[in-house]
PDB file of N, CA and C in Angstrom:
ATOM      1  N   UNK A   1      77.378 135.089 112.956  1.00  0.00           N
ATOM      2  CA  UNK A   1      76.847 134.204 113.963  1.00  0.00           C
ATOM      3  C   UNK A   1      77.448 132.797 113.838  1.00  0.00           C
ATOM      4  N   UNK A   2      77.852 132.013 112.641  1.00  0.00           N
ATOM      5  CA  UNK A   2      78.273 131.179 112.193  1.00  0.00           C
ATOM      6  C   UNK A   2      79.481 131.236 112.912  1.00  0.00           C
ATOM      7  N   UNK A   3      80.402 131.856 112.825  1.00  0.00           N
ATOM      8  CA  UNK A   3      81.888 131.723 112.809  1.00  0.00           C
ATOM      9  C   UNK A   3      82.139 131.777 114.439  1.00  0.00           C
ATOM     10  N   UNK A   4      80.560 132.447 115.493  1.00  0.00           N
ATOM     11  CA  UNK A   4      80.779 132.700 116.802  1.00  0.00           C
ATOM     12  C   UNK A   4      80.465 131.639 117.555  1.00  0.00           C
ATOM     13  N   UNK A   5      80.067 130.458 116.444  1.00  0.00           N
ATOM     14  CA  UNK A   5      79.224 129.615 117.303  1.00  0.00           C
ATOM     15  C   UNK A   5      80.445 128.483 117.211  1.00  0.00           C
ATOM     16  N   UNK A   6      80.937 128.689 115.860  1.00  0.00           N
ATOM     17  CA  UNK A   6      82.297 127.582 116.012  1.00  0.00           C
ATOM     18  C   UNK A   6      83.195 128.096 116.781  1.00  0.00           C
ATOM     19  N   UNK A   7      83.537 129.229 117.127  1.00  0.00           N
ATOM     20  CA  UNK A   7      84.817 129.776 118.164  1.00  0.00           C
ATOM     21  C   UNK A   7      84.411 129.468 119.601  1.00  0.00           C
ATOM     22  N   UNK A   8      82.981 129.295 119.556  1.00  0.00           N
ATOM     23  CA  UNK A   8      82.562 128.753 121.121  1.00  0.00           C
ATOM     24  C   UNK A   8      82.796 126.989 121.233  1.00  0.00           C
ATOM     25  N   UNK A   9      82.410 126.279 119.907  1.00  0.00           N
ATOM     26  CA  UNK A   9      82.859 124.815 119.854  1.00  0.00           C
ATOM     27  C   UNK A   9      84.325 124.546 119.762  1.00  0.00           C
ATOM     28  N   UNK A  10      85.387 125.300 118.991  1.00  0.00           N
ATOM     29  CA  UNK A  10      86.709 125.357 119.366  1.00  0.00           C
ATOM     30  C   UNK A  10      87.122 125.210 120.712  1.00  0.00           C
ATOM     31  N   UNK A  11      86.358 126.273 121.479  1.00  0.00           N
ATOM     32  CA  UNK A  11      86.817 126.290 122.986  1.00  0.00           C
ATOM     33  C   UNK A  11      86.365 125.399 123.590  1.00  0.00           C
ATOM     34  N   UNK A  12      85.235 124.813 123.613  1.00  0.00           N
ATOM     35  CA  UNK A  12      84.810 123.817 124.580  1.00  0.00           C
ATOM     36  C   UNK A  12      85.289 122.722 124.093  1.00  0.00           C
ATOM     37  N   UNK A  13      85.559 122.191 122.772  1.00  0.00           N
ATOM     38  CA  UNK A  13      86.311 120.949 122.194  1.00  0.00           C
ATOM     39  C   UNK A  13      87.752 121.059 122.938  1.00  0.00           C
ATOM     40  N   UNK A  14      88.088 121.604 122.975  1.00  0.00           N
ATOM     41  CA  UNK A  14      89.753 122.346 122.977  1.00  0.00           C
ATOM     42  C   UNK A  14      89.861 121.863 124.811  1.00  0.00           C
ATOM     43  N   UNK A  15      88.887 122.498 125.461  1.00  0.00           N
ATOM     44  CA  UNK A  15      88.670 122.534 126.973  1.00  0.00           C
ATOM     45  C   UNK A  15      88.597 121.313 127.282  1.00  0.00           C
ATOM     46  N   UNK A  16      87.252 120.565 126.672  1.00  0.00           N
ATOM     47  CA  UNK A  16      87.092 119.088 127.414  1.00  0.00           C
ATOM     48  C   UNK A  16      88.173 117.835 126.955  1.00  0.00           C
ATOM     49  N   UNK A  17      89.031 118.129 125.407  1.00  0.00           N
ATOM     50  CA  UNK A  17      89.453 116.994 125.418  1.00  0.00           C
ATOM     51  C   UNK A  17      90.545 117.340 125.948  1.00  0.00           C
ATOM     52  N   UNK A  18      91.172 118.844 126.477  1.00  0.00           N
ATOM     53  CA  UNK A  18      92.534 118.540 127.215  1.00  0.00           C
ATOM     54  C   UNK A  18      92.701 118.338 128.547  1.00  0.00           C
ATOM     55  N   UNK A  19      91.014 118.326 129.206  1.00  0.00           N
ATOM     56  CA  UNK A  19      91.063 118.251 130.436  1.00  0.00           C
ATOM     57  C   UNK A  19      90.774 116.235 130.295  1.00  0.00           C
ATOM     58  N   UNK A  20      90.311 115.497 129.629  1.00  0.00           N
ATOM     59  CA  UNK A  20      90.036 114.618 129.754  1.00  0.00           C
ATOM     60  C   UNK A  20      91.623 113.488 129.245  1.00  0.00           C
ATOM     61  N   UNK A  21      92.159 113.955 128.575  1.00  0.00           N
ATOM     62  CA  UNK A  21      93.517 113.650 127.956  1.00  0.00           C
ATOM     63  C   UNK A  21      93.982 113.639 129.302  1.00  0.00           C
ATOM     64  N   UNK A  22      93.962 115.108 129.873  1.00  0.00           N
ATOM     65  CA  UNK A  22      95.309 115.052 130.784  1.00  0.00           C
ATOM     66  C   UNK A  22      94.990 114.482 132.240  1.00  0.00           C
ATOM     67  N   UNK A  23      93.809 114.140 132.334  1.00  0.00           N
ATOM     68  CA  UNK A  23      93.200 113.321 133.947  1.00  0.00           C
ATOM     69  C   UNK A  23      92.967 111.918 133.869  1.00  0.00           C
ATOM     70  N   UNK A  24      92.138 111.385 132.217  1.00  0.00           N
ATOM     71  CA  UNK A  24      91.376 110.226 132.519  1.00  0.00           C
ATOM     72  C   UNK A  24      91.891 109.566 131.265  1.00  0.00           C
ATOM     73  N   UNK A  25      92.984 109.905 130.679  1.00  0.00           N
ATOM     74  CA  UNK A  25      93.152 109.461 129.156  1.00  0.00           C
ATOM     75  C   UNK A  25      92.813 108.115 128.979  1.00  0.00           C
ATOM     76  N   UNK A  26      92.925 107.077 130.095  1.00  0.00           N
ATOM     77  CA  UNK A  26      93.960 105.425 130.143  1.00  0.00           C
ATOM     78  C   UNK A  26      91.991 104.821 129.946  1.00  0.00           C
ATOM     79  N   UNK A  27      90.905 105.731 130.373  1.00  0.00           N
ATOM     80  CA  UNK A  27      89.807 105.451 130.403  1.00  0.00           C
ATOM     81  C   UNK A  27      89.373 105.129 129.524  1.00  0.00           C
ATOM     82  N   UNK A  28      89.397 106.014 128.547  1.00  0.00           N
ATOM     83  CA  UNK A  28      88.792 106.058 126.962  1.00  0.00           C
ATOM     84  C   UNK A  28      89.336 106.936 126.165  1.00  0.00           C
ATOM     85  N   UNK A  29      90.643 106.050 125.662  1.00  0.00           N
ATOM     86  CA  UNK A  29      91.944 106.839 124.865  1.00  0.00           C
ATOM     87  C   UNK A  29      90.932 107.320 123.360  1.00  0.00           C
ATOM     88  N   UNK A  30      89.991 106.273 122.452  1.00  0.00           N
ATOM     89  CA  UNK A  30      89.807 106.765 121.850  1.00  0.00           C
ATOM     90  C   UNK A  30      88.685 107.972 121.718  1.00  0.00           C
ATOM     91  N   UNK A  31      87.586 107.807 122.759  1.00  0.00           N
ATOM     92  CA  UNK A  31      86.544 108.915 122.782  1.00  0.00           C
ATOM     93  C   UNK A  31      87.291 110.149 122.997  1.00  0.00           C
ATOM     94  N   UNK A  32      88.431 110.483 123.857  1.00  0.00           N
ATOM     95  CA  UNK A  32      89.018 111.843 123.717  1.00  0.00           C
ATOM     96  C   UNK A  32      90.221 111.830 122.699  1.00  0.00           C
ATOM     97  N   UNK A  33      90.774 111.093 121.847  1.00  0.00           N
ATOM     98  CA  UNK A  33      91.546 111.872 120.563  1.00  0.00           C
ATOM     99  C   UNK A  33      90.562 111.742 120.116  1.00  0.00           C
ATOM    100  N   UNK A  34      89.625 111.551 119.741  1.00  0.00           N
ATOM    101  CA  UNK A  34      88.214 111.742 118.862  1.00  0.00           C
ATOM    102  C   UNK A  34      87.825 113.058 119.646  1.00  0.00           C
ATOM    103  N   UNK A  35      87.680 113.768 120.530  1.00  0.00           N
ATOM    104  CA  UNK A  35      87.139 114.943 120.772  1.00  0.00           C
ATOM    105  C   UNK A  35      88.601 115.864 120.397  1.00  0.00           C
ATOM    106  N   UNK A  36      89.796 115.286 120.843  1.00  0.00           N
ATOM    107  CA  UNK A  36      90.307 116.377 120.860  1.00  0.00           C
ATOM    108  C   UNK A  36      91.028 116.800 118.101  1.00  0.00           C
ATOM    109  N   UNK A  37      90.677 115.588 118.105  1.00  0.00           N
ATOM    110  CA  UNK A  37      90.523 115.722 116.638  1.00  0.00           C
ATOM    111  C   UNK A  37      89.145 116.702 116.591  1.00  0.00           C
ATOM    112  N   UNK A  38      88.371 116.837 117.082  1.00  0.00           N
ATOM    113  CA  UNK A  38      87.078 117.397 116.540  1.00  0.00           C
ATOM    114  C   UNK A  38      87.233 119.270 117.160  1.00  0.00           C
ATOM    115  N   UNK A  39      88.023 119.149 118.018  1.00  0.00           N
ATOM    116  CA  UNK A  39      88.757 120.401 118.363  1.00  0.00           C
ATOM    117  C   UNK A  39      89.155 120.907 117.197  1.00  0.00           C
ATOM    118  N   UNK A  40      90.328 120.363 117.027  1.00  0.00           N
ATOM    119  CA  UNK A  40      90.952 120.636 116.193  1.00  0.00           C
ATOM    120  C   UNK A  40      90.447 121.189 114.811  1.00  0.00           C
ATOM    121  N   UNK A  41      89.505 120.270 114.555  1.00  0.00           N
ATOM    122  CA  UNK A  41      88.768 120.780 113.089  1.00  0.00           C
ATOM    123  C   UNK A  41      87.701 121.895 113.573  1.00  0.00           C
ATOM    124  N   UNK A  42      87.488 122.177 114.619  1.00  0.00           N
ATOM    125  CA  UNK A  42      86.149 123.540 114.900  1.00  0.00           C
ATOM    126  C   UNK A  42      87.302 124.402 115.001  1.00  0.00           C
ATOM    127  N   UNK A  43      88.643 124.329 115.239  1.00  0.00           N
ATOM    128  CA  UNK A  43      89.777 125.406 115.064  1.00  0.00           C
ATOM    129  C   UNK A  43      89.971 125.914 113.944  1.00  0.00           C
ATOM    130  N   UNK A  44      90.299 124.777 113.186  1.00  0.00           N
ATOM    131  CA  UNK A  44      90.702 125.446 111.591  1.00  0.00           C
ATOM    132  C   UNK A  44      88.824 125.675 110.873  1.00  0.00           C
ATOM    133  N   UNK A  45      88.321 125.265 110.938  1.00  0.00           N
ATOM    134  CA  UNK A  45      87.162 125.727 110.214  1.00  0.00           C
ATOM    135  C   UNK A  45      87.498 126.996 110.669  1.00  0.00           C
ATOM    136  N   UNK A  46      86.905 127.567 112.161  1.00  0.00           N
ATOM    137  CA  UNK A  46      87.250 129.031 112.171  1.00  0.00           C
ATOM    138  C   UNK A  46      87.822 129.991 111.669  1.00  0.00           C
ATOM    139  N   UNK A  47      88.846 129.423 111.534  1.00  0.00           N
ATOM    140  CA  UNK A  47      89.840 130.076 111.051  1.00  0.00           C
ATOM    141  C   UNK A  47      89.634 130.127 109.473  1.00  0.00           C
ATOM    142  N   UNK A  48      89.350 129.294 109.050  1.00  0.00           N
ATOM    143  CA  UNK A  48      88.974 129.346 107.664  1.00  0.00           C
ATOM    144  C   UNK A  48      87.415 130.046 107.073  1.00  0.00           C
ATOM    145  N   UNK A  49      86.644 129.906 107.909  1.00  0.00           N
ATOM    146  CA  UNK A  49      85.011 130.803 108.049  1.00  0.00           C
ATOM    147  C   UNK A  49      85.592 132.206 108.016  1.00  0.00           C
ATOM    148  N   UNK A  50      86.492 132.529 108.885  1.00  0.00           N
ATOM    149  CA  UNK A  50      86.972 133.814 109.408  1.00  0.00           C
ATOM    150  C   UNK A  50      87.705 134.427 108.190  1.00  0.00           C
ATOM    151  N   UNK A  51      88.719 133.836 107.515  1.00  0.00           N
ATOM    152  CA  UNK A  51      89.805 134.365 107.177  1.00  0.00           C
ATOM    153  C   UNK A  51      88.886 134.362 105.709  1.00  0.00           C
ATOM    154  N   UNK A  52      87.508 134.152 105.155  1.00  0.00           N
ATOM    155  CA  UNK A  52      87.375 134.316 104.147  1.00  0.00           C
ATOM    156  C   UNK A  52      88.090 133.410 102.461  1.00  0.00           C
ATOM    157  N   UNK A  53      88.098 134.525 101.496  1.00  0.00           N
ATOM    158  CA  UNK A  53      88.883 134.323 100.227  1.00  0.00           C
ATOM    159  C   UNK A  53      88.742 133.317 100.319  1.00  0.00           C
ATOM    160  N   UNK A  54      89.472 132.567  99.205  1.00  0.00           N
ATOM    161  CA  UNK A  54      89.524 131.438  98.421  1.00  0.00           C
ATOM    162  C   UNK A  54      90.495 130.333  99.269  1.00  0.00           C
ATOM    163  N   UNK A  55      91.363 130.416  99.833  1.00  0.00           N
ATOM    164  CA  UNK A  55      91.495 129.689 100.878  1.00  0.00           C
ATOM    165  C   UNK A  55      91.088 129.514 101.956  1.00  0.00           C
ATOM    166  N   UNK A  56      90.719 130.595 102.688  1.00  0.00           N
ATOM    167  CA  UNK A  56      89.588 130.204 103.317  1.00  0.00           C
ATOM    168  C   UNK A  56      88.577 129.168 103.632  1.00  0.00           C
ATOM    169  N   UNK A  57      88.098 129.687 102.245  1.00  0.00           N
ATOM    170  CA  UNK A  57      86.736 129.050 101.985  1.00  0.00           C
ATOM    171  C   UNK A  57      87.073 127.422 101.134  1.00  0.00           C
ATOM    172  N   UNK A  58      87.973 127.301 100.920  1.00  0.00           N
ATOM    173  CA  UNK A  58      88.477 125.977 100.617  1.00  0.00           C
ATOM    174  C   UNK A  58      89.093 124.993 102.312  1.00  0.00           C
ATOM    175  N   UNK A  59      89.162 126.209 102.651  1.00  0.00           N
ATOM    176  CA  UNK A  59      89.499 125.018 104.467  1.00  0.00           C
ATOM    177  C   UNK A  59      88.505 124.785 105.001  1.00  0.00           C
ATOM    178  N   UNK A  60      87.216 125.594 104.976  1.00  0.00           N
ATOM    179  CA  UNK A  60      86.426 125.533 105.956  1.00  0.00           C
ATOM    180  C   UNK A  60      85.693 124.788 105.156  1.00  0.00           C
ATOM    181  N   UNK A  61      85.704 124.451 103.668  1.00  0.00           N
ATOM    182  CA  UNK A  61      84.410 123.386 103.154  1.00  0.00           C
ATOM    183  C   UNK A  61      85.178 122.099 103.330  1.00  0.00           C
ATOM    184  N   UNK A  62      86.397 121.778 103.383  1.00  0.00           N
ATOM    185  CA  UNK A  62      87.510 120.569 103.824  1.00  0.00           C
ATOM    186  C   UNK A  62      87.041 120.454 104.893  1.00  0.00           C
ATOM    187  N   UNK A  63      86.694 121.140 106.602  1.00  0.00           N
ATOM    188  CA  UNK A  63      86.523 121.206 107.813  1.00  0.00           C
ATOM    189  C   UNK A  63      85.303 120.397 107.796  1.00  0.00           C
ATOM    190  N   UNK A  64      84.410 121.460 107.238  1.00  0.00           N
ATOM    191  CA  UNK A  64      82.787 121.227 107.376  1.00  0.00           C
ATOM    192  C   UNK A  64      82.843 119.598 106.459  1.00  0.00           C
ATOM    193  N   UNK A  65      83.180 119.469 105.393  1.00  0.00           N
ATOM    194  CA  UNK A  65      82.802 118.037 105.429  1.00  0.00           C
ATOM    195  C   UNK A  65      83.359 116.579 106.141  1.00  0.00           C
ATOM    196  N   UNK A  66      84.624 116.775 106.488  1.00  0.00           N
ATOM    197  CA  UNK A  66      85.064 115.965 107.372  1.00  0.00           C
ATOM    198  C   UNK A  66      84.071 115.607 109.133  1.00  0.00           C
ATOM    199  N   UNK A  67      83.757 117.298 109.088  1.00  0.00           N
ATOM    200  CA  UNK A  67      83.118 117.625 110.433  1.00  0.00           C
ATOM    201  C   UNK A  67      81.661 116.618 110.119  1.00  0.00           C
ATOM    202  N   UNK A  68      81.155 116.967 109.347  1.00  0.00           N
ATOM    203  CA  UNK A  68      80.104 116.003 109.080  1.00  0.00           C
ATOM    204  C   UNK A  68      80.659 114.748 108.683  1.00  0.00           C
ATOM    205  N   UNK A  69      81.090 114.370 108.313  1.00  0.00           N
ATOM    206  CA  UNK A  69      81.578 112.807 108.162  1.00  0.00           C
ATOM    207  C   UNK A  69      81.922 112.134 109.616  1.00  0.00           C
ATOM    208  N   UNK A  70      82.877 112.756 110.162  1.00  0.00           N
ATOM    209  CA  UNK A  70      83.134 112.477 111.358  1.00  0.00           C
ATOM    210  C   UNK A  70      82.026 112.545 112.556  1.00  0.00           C
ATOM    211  N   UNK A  71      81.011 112.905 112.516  1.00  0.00           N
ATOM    212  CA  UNK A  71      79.735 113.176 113.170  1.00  0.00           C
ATOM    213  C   UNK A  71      78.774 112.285 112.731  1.00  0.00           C
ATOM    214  N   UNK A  72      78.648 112.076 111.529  1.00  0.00           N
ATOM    215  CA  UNK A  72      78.149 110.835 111.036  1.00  0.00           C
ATOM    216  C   UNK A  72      78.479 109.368 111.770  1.00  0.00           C
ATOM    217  N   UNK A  73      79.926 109.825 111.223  1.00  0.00           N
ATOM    218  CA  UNK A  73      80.403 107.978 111.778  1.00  0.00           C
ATOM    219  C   UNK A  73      80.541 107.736 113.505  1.00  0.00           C
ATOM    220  N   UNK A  74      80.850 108.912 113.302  1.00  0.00           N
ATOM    221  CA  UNK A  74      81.468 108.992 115.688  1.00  0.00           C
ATOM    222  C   UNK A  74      79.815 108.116 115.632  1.00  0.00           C
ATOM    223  N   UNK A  75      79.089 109.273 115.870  1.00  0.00           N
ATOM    224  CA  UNK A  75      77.364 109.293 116.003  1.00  0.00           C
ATOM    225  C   UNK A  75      77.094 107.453 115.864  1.00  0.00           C
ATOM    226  N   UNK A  76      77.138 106.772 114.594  1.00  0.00           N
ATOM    227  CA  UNK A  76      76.895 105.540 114.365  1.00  0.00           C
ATOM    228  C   UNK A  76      77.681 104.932 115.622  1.00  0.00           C
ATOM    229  N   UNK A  77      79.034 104.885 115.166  1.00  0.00           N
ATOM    230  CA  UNK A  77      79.615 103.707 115.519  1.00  0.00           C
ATOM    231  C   UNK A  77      79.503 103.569 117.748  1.00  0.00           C
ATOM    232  N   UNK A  78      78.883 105.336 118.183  1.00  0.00           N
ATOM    233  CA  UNK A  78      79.216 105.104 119.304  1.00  0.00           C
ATOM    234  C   UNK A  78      78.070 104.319 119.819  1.00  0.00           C
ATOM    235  N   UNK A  79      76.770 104.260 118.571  1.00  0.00           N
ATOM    236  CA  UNK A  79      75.123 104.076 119.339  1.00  0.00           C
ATOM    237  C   UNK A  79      75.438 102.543 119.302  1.00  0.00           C
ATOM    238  N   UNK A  80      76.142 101.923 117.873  1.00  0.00           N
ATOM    239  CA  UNK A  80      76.370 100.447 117.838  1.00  0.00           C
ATOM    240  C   UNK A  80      77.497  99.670 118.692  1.00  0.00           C
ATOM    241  N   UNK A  81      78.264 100.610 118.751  1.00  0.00           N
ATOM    242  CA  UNK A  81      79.581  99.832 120.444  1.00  0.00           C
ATOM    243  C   UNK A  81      79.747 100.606 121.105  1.00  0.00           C
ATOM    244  N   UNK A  82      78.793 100.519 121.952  1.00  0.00           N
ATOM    245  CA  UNK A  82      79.122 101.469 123.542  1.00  0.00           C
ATOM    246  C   UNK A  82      80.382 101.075 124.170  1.00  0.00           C
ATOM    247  N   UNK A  83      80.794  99.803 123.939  1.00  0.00           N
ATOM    248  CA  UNK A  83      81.960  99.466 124.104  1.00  0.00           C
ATOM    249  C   UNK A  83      83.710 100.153 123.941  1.00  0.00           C
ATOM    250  N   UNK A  84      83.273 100.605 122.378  1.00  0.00           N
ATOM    251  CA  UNK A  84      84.130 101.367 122.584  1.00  0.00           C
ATOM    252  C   UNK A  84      84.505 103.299 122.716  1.00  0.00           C
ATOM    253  N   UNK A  85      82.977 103.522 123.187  1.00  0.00           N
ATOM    254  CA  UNK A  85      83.446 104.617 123.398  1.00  0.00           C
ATOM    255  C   UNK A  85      82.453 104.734 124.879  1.00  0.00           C
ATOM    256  N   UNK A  86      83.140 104.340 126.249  1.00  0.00           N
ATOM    257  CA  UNK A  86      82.847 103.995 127.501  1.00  0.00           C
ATOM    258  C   UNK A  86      82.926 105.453 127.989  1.00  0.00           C
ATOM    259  N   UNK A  87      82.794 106.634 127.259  1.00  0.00           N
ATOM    260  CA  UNK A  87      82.543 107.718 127.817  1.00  0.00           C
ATOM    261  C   UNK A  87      82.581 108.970 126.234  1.00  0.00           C
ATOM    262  N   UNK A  88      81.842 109.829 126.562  1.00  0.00           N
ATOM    263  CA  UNK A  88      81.101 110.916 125.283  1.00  0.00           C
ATOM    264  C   UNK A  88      82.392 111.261 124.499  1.00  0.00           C
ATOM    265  N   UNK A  89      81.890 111.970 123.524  1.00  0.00           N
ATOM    266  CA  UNK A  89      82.927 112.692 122.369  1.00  0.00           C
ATOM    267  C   UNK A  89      81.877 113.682 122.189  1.00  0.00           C
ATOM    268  N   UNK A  90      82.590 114.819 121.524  1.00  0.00           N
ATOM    269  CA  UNK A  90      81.767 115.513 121.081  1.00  0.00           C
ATOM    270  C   UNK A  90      80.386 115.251 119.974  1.00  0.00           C
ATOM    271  N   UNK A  91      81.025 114.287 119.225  1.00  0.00           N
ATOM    272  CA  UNK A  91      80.418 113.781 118.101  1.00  0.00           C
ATOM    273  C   UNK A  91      79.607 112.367 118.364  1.00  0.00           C
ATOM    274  N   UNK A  92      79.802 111.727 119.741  1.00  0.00           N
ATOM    275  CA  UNK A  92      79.116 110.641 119.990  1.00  0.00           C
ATOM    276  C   UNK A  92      77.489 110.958 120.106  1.00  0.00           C
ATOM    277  N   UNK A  93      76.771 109.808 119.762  1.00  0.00           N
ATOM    278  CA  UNK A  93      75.700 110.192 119.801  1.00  0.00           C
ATOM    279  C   UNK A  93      75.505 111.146 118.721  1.00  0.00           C
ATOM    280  N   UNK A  94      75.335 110.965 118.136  1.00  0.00           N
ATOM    281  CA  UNK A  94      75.472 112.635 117.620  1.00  0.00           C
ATOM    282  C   UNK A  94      75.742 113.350 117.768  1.00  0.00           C
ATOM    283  N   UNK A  95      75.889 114.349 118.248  1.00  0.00           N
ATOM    284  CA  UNK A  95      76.257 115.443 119.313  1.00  0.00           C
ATOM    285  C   UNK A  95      75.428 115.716 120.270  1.00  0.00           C
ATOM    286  N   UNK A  96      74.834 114.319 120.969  1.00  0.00           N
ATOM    287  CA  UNK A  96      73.654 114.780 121.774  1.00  0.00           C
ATOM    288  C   UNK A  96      73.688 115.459 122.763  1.00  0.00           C
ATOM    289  N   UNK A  97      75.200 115.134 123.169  1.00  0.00           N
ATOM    290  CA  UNK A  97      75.603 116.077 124.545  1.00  0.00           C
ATOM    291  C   UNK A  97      75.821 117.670 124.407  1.00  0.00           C
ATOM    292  N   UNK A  98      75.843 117.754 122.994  1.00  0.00           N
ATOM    293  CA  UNK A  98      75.963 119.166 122.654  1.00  0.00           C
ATOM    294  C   UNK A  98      74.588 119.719 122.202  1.00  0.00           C
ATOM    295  N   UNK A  99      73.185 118.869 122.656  1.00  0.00           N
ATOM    296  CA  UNK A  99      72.381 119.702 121.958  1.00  0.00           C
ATOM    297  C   UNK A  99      71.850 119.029 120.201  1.00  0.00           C
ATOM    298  N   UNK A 100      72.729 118.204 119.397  1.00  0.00           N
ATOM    299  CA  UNK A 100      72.673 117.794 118.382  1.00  0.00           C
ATOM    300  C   UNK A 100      73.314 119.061 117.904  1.00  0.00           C
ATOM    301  N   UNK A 101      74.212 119.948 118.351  1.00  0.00           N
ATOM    302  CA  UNK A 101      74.406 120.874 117.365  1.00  0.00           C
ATOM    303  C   UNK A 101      75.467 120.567 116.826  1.00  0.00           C
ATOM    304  N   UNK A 102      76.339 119.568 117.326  1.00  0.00           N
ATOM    305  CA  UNK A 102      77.456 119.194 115.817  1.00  0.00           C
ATOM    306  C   UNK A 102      77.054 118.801 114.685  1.00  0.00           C
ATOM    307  N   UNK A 103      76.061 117.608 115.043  1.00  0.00           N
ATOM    308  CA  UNK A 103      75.342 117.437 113.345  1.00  0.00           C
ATOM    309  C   UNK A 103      74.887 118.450 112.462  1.00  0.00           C
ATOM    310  N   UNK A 104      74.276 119.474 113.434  1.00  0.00           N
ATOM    311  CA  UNK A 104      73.884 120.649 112.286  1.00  0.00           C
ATOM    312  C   UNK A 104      74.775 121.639 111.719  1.00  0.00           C
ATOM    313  N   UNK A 105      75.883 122.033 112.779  1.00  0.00           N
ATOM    314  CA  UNK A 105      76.708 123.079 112.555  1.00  0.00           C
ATOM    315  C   UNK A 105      77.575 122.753 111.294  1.00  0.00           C
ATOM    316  N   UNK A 106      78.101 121.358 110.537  1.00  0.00           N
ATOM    317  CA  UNK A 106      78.527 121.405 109.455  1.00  0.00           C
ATOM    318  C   UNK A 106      77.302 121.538 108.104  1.00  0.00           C
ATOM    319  N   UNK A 107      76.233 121.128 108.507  1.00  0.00           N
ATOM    320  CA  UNK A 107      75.458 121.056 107.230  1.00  0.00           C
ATOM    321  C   UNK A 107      74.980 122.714 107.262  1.00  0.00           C
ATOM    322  N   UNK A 108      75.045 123.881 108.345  1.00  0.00           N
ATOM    323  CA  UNK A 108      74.746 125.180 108.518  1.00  0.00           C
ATOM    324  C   UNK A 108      75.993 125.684 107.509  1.00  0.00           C
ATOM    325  N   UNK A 109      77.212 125.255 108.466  1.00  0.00           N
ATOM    326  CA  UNK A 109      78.437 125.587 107.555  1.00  0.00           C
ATOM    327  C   UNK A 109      78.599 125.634 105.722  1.00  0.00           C
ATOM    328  N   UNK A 110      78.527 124.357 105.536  1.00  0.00           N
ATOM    329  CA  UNK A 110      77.931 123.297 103.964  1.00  0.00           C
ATOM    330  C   UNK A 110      77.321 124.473 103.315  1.00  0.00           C
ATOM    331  N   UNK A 111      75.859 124.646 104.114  1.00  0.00           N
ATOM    332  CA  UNK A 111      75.163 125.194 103.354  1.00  0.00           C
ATOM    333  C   UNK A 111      75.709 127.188 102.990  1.00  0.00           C
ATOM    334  N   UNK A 112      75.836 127.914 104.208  1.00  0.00           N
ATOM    335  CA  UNK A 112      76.174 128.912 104.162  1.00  0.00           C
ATOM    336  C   UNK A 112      77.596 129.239 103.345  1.00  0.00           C
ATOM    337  N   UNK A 113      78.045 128.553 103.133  1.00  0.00           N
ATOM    338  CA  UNK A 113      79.584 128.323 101.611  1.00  0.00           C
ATOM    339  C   UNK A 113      79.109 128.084 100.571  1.00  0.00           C
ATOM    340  N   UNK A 114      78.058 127.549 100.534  1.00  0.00           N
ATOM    341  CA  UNK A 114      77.144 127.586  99.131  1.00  0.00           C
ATOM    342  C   UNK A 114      76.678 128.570  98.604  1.00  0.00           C
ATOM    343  N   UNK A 115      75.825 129.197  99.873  1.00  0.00           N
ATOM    344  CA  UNK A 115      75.534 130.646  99.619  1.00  0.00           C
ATOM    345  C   UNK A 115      76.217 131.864  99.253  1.00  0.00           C
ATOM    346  N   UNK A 116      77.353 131.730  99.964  1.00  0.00           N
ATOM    347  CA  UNK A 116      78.146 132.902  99.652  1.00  0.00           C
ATOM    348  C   UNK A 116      79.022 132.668  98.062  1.00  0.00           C
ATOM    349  N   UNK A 117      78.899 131.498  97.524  1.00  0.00           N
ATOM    350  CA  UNK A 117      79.680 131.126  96.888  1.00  0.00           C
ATOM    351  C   UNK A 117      80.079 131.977  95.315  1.00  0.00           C
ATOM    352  N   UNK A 118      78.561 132.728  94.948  1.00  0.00           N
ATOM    353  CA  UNK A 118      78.468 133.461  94.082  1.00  0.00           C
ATOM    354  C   UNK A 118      79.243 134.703  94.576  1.00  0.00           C
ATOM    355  N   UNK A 119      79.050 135.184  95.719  1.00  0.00           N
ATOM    356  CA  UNK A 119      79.697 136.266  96.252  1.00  0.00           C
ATOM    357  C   UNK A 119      81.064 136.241  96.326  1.00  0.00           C
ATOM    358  N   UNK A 120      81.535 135.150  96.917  1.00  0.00           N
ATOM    359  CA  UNK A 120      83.166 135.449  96.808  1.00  0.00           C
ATOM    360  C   UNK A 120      84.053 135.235  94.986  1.00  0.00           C
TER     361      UNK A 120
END
């Protein structure tokens, strides 16, 4: 369920920042390389959730904590300068536009690599 929910945030990260790059970039250059970076990392987490083993599981805990770091700070810095992010990110707000589920989906991630950790 984990790995289906990031292949659905891959795609919609992937979707909105190349549709927003390639129509409105000059608007708010940094709120979309900030989405389309956050693409990017719900890509390789996947891929790293997915692909298992020890590398794997060394990309996707690299993913997941950046993913939370970056959700952290997007989240802060967009509530304190609306200024500079004059339109959403995935991670703005928190992920409010998503539901808050970016904030959770790395600490779900975090945690479920913990779990398995004896196992692999």
């Amino acid at each position: 369920m984990l790995i289906a929910v990031y292949i659905l945030f891959a795609i919609a990260a992937t979707s909105r920042a190349t549709l927003q790059i390639a129509t409105k970039f000059h608007e708010a250059p940094v709120a979309y390389l900030l989405s389309a970076f956050a693409a990017v990392v719900y890509i390789v987490a996947t891929v790293g959730l997915a692909r298992g083993g020890p590398g794997g599981r060394r990309t996707a805990l690299v993913c997941c904590t950046v993913e939370l770091v970056g959700v952290l700070a997007v989240g802060a810095t967009s509530l304190l300068d609306r200024a500079l992010f004059p339109d959403d990110t995935v991670w703005s707000g928190f992920g409010q536009g998503y539901g808050y589920i970016p904030l959770v989906l790395p600490v779900l991630g975090l945690l479920w690599l913990r779990r398995t950790r004896e196992a692999a």
